[in-house]
N, C-alpha and C. Protein backbone atom coordinates (compact mmCIF):
# COMPACT_ATOMS: atom_id res chain seq x y z
N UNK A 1 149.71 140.63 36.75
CA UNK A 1 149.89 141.11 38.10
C UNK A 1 151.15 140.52 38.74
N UNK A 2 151.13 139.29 38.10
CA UNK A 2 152.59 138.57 38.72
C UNK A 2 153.80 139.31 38.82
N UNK A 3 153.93 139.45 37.46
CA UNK A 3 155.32 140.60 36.97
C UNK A 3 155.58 141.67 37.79
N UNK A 4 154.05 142.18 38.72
CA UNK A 4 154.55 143.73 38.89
C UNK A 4 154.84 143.43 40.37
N UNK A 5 154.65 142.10 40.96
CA UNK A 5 154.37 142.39 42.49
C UNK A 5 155.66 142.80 42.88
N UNK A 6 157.11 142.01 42.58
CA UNK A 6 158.13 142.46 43.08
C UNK A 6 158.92 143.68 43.07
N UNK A 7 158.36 144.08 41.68
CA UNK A 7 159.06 145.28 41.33
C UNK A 7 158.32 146.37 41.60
N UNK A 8 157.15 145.98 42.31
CA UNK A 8 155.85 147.43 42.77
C UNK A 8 156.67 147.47 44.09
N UNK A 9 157.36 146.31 44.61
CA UNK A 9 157.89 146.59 45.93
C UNK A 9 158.87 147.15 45.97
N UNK A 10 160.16 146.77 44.88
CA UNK A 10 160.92 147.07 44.92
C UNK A 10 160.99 149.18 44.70
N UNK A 11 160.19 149.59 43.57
CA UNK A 11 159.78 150.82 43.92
C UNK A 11 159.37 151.45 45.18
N UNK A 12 158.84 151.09 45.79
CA UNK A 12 158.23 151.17 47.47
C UNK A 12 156.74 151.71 46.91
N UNK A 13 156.15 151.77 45.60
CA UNK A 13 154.73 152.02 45.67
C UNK A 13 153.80 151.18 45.81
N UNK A 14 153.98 150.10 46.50
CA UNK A 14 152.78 149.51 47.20
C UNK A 14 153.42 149.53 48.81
N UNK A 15 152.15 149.81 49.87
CA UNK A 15 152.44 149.38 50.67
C UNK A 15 152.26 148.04 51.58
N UNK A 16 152.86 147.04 51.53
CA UNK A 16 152.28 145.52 52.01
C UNK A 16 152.49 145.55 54.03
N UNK A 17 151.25 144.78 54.13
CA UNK A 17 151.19 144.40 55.41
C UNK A 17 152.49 143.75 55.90
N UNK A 18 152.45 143.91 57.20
CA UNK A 18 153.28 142.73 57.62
C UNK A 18 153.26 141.67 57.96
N UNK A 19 153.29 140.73 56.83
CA UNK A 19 152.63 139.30 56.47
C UNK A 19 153.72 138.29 57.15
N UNK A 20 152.86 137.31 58.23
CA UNK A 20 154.03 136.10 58.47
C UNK A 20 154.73 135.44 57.19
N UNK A 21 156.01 135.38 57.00
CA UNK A 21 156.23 134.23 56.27
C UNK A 21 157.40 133.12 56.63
N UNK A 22 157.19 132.10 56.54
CA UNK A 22 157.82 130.83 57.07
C UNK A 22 159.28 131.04 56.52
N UNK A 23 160.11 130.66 57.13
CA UNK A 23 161.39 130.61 56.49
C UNK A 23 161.43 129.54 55.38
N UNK A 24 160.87 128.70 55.11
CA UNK A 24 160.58 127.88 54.05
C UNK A 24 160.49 128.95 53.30
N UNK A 25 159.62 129.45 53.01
CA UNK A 25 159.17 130.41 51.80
C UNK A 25 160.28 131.58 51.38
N UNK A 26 160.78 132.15 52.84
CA UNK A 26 161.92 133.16 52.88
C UNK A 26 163.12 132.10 51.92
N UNK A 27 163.56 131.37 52.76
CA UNK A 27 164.13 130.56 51.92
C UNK A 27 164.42 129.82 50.24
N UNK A 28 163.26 129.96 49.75
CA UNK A 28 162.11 129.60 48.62
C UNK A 28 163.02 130.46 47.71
N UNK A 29 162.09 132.01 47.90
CA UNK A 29 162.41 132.90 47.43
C UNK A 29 163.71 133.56 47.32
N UNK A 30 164.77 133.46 48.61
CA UNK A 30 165.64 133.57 48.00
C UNK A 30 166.53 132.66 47.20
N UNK A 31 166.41 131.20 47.26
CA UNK A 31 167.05 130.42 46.39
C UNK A 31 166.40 130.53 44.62
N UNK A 32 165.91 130.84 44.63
CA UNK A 32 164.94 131.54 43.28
C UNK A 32 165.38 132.71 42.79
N UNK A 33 165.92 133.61 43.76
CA UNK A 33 166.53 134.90 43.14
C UNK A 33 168.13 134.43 42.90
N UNK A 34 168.73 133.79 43.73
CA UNK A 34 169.88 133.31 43.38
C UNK A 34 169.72 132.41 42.26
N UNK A 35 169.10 131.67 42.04
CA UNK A 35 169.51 130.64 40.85
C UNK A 35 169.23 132.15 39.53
N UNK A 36 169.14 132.95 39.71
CA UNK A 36 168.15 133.74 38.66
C UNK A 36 169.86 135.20 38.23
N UNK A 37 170.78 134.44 39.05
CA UNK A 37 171.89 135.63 39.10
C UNK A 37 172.01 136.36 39.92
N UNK A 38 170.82 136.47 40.75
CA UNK A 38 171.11 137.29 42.12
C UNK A 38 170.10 138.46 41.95
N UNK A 39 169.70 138.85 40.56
CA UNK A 39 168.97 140.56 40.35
C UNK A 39 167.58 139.87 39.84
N UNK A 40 166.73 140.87 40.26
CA UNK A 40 165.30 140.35 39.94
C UNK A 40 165.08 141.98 39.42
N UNK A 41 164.30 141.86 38.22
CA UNK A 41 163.77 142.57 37.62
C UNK A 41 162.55 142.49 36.72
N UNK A 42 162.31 143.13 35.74
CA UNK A 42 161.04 143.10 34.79
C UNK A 42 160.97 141.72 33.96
N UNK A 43 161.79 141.18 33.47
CA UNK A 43 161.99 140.31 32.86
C UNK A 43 162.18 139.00 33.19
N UNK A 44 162.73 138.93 34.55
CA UNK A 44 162.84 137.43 35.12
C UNK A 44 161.82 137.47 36.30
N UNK A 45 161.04 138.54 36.71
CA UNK A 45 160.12 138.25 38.02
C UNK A 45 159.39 137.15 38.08
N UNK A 46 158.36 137.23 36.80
CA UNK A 46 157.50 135.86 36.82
C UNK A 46 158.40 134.38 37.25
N UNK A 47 159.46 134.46 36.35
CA UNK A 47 159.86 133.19 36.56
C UNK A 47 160.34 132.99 37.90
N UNK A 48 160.80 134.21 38.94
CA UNK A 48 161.23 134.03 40.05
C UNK A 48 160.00 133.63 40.87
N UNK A 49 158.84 134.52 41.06
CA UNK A 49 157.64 133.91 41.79
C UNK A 49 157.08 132.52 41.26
N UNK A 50 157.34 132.00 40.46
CA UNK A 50 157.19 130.63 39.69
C UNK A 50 157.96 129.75 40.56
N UNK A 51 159.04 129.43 40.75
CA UNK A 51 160.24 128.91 40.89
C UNK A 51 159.85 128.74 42.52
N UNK A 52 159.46 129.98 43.20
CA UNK A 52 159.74 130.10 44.53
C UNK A 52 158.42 129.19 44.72
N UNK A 53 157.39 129.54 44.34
CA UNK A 53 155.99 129.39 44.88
C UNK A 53 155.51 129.25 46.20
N UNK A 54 155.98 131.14 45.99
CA UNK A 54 155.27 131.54 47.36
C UNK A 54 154.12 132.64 46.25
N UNK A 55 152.96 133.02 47.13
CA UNK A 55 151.60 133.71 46.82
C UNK A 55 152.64 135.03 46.51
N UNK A 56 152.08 135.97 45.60
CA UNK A 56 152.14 137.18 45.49
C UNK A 56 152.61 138.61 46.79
N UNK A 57 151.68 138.27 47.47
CA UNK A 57 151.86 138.94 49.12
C UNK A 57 152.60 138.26 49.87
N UNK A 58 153.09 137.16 49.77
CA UNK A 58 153.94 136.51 50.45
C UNK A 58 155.84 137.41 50.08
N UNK A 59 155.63 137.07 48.98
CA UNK A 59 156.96 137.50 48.40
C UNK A 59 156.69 138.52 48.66
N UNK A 60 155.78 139.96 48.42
CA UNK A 60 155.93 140.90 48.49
C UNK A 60 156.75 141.64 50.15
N UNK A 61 156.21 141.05 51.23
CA UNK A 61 156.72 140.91 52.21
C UNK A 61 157.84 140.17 52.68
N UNK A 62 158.08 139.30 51.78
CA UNK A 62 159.80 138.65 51.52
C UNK A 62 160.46 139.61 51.25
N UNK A 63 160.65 140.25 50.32
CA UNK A 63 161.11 141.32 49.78
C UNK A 63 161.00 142.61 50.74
N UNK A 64 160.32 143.05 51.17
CA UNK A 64 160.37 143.93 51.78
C UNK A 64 161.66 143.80 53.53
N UNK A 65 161.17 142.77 53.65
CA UNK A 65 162.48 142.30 54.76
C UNK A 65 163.23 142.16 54.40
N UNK A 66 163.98 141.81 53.22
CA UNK A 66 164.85 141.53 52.72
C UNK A 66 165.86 143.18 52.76
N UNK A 67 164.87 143.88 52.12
CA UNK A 67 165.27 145.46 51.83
C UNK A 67 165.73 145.79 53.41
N UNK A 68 164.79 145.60 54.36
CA UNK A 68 164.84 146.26 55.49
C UNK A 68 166.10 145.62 56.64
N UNK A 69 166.60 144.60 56.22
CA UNK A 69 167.62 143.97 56.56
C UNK A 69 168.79 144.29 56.08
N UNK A 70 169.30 144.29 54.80
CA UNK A 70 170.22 144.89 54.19
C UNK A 70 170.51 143.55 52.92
N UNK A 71 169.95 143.01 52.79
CA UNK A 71 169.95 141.32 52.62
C UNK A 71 169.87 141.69 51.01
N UNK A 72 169.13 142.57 50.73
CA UNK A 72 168.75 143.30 49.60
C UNK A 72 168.76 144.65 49.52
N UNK A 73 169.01 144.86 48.28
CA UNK A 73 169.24 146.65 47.85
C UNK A 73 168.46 146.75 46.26
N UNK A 74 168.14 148.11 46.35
CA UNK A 74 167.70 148.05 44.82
C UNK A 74 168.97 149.04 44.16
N UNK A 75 169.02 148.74 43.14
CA UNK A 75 170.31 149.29 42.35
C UNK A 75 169.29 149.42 40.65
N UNK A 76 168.96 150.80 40.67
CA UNK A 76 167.86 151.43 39.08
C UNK A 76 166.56 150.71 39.35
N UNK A 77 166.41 149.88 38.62
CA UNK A 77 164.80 149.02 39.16
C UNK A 77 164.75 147.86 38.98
N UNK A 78 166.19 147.49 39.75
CA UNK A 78 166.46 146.11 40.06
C UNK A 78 166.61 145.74 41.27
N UNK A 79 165.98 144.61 41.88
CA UNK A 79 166.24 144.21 43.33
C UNK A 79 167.60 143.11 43.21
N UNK A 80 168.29 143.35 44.01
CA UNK A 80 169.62 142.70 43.87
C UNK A 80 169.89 141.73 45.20
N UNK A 81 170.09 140.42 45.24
CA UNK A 81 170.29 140.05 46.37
C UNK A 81 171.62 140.17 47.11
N UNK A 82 171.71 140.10 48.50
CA UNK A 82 173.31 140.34 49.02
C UNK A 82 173.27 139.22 49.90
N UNK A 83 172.88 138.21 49.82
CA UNK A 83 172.93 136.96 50.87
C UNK A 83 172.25 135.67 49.70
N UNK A 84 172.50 134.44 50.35
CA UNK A 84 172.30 133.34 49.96
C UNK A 84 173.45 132.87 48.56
N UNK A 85 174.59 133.83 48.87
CA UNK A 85 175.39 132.87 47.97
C UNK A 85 175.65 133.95 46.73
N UNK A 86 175.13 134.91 47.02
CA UNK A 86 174.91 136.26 45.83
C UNK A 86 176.42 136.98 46.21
């Protein structure tokens, strides 16, 4: 389930609440996608929600602000970061 949470978001087929998350965690997560090259995909997700350790729904709603900010873009069925150094 780990693997799919980011990239179920990054598709837009889940829809997640709008979950508080601490800038700690915002933070978390994106220093986790940056150390990771900047692109999160099928293959490095786990290790990114690993790294960050934020909950599943946490990130999922990381991610989704991220998108809705511009902070992030998906480019094929990769989430790509555009901030924190990316």
């Amino acid at each position: 389930m780990r693997n799919l949470v980011l990239i179920a978001a990054l598709l837009g087929a889940v829809a997640q609440p709008a979950l508080a998350q601490s800038a700690a965690e915002k933070q978390a997560l994106v220093a986790a996608i940056a150390s990771a090259g900047c692109r999160v995909n099928a293959g490095n997700n786990a290790q990114i929600l690993n790294a960050a350790g934020v909950s599943e729904d946490v990130a999922a709603a990381i991610v989704q602000a991220l998108l809705d900010s511009g902070e992030a873009v998906r480019e094929g069925g990769d989430l790509v970061l555009r901030t924190g150094g990316c």
